[in-house]
C-alpha atoms as a PDB file:
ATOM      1  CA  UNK A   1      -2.532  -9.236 -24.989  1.00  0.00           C
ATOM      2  CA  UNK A   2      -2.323  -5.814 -25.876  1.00  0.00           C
ATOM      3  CA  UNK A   3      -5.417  -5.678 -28.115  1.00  0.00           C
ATOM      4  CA  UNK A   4      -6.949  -7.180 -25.078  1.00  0.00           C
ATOM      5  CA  UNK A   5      -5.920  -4.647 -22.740  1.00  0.00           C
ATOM      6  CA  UNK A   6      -6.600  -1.755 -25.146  1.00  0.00           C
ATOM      7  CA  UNK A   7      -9.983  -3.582 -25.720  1.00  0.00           C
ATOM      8  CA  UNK A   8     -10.351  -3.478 -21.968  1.00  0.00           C
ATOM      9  CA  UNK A   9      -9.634   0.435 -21.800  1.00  0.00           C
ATOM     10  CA  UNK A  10      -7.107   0.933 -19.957  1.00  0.00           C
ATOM     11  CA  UNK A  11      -3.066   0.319 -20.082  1.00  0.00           C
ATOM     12  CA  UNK A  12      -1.087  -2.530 -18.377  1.00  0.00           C
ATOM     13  CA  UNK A  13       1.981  -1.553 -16.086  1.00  0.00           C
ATOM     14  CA  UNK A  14       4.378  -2.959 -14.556  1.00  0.00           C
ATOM     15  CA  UNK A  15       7.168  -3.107 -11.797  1.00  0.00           C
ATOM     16  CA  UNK A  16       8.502  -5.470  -8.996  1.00  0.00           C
ATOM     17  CA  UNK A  17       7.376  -8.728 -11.008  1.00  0.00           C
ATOM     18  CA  UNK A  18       3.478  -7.222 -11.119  1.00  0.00           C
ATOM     19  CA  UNK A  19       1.176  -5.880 -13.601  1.00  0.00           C
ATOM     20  CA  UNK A  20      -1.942  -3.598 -13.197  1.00  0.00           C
ATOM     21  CA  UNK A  21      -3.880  -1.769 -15.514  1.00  0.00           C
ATOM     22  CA  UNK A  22      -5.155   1.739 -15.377  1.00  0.00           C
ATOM     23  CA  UNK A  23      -8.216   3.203 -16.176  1.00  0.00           C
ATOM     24  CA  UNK A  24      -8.041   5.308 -19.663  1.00  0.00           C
ATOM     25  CA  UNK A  25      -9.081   8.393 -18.265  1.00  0.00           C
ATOM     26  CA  UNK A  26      -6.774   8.670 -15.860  1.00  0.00           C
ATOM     27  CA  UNK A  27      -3.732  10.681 -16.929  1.00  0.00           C
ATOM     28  CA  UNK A  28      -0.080   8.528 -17.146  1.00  0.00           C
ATOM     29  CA  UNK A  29       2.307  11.397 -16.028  1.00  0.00           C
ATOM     30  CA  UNK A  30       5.823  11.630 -17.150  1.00  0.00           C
ATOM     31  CA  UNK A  31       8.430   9.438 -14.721  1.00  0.00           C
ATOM     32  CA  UNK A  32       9.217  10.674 -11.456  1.00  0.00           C
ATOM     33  CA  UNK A  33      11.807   9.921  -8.946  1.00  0.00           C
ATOM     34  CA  UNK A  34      10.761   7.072  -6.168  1.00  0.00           C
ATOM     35  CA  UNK A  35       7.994   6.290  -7.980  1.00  0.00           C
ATOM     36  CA  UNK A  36       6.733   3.186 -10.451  1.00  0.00           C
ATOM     37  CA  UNK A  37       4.786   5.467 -12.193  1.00  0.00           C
ATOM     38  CA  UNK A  38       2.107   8.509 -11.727  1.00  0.00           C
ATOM     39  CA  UNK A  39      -1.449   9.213 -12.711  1.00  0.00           C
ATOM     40  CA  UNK A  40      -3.442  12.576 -12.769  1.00  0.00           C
ATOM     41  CA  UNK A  41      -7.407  11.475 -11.974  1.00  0.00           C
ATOM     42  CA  UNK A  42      -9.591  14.172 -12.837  1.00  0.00           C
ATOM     43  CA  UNK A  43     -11.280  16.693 -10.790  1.00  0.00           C
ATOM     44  CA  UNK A  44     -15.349  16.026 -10.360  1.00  0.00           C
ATOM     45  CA  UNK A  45     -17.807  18.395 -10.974  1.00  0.00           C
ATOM     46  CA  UNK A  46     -17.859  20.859  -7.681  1.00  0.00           C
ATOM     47  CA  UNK A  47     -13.742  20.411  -7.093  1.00  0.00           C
ATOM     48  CA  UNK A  48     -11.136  22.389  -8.277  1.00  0.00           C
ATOM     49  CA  UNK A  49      -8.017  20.512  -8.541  1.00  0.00           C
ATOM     50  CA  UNK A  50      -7.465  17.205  -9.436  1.00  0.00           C
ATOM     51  CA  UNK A  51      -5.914  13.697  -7.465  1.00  0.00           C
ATOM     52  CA  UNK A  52      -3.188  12.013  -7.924  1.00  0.00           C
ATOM     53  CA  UNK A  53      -2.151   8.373  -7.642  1.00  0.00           C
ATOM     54  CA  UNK A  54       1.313   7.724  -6.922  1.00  0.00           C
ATOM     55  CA  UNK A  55       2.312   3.758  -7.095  1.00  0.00           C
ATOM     56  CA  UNK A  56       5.789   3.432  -5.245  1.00  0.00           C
ATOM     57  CA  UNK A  57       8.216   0.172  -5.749  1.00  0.00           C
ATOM     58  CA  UNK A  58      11.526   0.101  -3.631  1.00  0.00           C
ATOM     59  CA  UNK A  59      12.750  -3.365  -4.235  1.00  0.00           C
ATOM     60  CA  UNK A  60      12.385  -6.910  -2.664  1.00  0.00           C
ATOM     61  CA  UNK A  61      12.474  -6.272   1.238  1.00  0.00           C
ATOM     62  CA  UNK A  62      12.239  -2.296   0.834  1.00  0.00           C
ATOM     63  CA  UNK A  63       9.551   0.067   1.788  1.00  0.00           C
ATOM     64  CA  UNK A  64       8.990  -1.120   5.252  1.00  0.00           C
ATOM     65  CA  UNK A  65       6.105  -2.972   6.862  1.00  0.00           C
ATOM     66  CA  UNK A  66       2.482  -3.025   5.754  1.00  0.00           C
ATOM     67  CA  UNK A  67       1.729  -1.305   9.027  1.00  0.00           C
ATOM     68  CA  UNK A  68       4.312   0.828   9.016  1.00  0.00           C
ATOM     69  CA  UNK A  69       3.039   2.220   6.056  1.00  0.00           C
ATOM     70  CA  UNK A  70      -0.544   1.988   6.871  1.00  0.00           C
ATOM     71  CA  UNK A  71       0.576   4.490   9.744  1.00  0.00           C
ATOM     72  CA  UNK A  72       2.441   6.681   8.025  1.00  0.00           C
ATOM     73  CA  UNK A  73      -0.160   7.323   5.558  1.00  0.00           C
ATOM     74  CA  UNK A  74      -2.792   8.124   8.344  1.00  0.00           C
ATOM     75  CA  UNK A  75      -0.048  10.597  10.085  1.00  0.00           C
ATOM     76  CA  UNK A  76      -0.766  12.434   7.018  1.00  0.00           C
ATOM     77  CA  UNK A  77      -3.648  13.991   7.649  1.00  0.00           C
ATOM     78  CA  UNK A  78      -5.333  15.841  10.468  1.00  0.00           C
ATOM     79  CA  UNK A  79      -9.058  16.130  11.857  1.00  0.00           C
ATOM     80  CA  UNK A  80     -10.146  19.325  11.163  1.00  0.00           C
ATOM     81  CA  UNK A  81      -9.155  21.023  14.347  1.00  0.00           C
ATOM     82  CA  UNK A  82      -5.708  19.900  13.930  1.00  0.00           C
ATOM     83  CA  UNK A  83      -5.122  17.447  16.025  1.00  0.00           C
ATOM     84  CA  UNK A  84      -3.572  13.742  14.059  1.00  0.00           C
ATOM     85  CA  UNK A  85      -5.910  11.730  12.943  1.00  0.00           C
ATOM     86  CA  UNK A  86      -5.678   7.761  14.899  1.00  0.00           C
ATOM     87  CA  UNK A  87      -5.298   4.518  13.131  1.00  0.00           C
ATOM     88  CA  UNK A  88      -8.814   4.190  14.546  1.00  0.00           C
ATOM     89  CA  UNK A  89     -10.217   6.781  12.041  1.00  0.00           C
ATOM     90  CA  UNK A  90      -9.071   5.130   9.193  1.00  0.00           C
ATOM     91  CA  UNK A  91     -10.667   1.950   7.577  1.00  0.00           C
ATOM     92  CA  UNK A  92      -8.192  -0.529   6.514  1.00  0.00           C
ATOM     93  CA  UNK A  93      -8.403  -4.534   4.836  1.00  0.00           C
ATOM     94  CA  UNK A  94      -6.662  -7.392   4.594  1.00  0.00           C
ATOM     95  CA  UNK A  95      -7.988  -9.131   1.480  1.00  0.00           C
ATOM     96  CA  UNK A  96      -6.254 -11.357  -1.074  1.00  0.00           C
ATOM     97  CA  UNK A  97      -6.714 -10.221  -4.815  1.00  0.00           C
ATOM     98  CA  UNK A  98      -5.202 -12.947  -7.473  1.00  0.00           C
ATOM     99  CA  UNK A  99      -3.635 -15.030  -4.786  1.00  0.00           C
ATOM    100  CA  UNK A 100      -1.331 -12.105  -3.430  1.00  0.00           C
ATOM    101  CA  UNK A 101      -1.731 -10.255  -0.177  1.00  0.00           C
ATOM    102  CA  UNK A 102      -3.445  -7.109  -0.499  1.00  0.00           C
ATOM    103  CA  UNK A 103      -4.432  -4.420   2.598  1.00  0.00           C
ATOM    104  CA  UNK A 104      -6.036  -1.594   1.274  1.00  0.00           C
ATOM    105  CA  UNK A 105      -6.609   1.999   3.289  1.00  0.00           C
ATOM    106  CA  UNK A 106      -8.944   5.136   3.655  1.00  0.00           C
ATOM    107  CA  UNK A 107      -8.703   8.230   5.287  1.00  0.00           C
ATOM    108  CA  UNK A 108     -10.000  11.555   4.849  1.00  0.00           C
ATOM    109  CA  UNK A 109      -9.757  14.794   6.762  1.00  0.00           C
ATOM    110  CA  UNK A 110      -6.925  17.697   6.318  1.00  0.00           C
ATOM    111  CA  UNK A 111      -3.896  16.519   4.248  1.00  0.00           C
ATOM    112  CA  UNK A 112      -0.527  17.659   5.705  1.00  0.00           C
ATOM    113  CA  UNK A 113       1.606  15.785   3.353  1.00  0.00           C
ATOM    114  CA  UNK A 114       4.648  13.541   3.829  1.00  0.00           C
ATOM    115  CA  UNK A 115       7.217  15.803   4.135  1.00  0.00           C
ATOM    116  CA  UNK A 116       9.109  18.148   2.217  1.00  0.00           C
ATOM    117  CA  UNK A 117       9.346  16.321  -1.322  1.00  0.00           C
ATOM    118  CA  UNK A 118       6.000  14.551  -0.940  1.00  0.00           C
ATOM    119  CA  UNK A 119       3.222  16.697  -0.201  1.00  0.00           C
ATOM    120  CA  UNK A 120       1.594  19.708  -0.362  1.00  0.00           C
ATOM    121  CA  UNK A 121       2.631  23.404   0.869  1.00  0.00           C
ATOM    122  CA  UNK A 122      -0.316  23.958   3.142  1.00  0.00           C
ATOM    123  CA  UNK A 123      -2.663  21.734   4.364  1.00  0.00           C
ATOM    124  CA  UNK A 124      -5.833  20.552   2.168  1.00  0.00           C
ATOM    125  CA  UNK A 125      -9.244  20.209   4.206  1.00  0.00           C
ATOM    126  CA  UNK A 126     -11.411  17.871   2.422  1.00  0.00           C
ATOM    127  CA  UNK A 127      -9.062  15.551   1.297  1.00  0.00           C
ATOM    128  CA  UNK A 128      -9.246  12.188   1.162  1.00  0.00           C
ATOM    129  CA  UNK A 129      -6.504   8.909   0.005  1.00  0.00           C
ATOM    130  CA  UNK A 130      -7.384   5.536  -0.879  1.00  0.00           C
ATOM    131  CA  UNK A 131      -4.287   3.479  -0.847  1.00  0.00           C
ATOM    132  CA  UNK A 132      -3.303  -0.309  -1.775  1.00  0.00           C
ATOM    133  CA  UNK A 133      -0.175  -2.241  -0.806  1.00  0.00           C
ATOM    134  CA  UNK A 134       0.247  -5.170  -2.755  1.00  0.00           C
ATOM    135  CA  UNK A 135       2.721  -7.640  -1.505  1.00  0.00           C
ATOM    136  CA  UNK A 136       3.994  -9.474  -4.595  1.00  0.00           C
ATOM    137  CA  UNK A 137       7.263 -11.917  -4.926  1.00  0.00           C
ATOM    138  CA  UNK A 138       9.481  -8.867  -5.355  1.00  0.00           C
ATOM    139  CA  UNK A 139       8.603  -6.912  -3.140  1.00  0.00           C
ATOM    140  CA  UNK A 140       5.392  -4.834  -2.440  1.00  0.00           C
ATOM    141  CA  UNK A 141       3.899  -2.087  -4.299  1.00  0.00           C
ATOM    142  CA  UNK A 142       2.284   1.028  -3.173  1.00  0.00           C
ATOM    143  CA  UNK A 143      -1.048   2.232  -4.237  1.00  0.00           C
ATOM    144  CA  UNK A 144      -1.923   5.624  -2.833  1.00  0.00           C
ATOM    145  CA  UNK A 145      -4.555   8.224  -4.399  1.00  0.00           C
ATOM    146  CA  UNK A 146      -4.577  11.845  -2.816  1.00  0.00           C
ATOM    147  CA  UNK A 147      -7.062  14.409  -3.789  1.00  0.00           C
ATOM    148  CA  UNK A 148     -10.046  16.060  -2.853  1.00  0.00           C
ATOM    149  CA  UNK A 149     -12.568  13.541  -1.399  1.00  0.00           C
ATOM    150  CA  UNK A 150     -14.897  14.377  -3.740  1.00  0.00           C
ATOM    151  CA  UNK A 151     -12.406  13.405  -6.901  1.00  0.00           C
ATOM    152  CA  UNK A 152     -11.583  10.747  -4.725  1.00  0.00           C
ATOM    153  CA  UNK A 153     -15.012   9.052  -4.138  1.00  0.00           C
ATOM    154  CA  UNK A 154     -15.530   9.699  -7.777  1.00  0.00           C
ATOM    155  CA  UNK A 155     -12.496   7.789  -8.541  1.00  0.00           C
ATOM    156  CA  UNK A 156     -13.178   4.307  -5.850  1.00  0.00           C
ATOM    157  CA  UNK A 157     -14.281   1.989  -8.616  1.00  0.00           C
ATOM    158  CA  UNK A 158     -11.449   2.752 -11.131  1.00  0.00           C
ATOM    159  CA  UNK A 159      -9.261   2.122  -8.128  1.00  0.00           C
ATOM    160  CA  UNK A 160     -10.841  -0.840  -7.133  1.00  0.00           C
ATOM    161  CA  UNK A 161     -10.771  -1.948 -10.695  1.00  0.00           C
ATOM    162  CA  UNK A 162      -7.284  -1.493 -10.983  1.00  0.00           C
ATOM    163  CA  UNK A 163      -6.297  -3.151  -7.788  1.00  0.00           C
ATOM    164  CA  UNK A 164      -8.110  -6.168  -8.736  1.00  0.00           C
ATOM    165  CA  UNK A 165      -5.936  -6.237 -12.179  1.00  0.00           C
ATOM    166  CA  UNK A 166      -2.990  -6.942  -9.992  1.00  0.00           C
ATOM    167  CA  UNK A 167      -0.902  -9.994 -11.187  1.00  0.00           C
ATOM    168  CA  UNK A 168       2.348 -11.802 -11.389  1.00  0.00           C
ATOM    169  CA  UNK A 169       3.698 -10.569 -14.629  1.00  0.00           C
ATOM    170  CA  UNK A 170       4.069 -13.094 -17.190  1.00  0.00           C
ATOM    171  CA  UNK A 171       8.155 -14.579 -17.140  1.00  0.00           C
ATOM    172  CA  UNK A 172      10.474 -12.979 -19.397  1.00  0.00           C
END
């Protein structure tokens, strides 16, 4: 398996009973707290700081609601004038990827952040975040790349690649 999945550039993780697999050029970061792991995604030509992609795994019947988290995500950002952003002005789907529940999210405009530990100082115009939630037999996982929309865009078919490589992990 591991020959495959080197073979397939890119690594296999794992938490709450699922695997995934990254693409190679994006960045593994060292462990942080909350979080199933982190990766740094390179900036595109034309942007000057890179995105990130956080996955998050709080245990079987943790994390709150799909929707709840859906929400929260969009409260994140702003439209340019400042006012929030509306659930409207995000696209969001309900799909199912390797028989598991998946709703994936996207939202652009000013990123505020989510709160003191998990976000930025000062808001970031022209940002974007693409985010998964995977709900697997131990509880759902949490997908969510923030950067500059431009890094972000760049970055949609790794992402979609990666959410696609979602599984059951094999049984111990």
């Amino acid at each position: 398996m591991l020959a495959m999945t080197v073979a397939m550039g890119a690594s296999a993780e794992e938490a709450g009973g699922l695997t995934w697999s990254a693409p190679t050029e994006w960045a593994a970061q060292p462990p942080r707290p909350m979080r199933a792991a982190t990766y740094k995604v390179p900036a595109v030509k034309g942007d000057a700081e890179d995105a990130e992609l956080a996955v998050f795994y709080f245990g079987q019947g943790q994390g709150g609601a799909v929707d709840a988290n859906v929400k929260r995500w969009v409260a994140q950002f702003q439209k340019p004038d400042g006012k929030p952003l509306e659930d409207k002005d995000a696209k969001t789907k309900q799909e199912k990827v390797n028989g598991l529940p998946v709703t994936t999210v996207e939202v652009k405009g000013t990123y505020a952040g989510g709160g003191p530990m998990m976000g930025p100082s000062a808001p970031k115009p022209n940002f974007k975040l693409r985010g998964a939630i995977v709900e697997g037999p131990e509880g759902a996982i949490f997908y969510k790349l923030t950067g500059p929309e431009k890094t972000v865009n760049g970055a949609d078919k790794g992402f979609r690649k990666m959410v696609e490589s979602v599984k059951p992990a094999p049984k111990k």
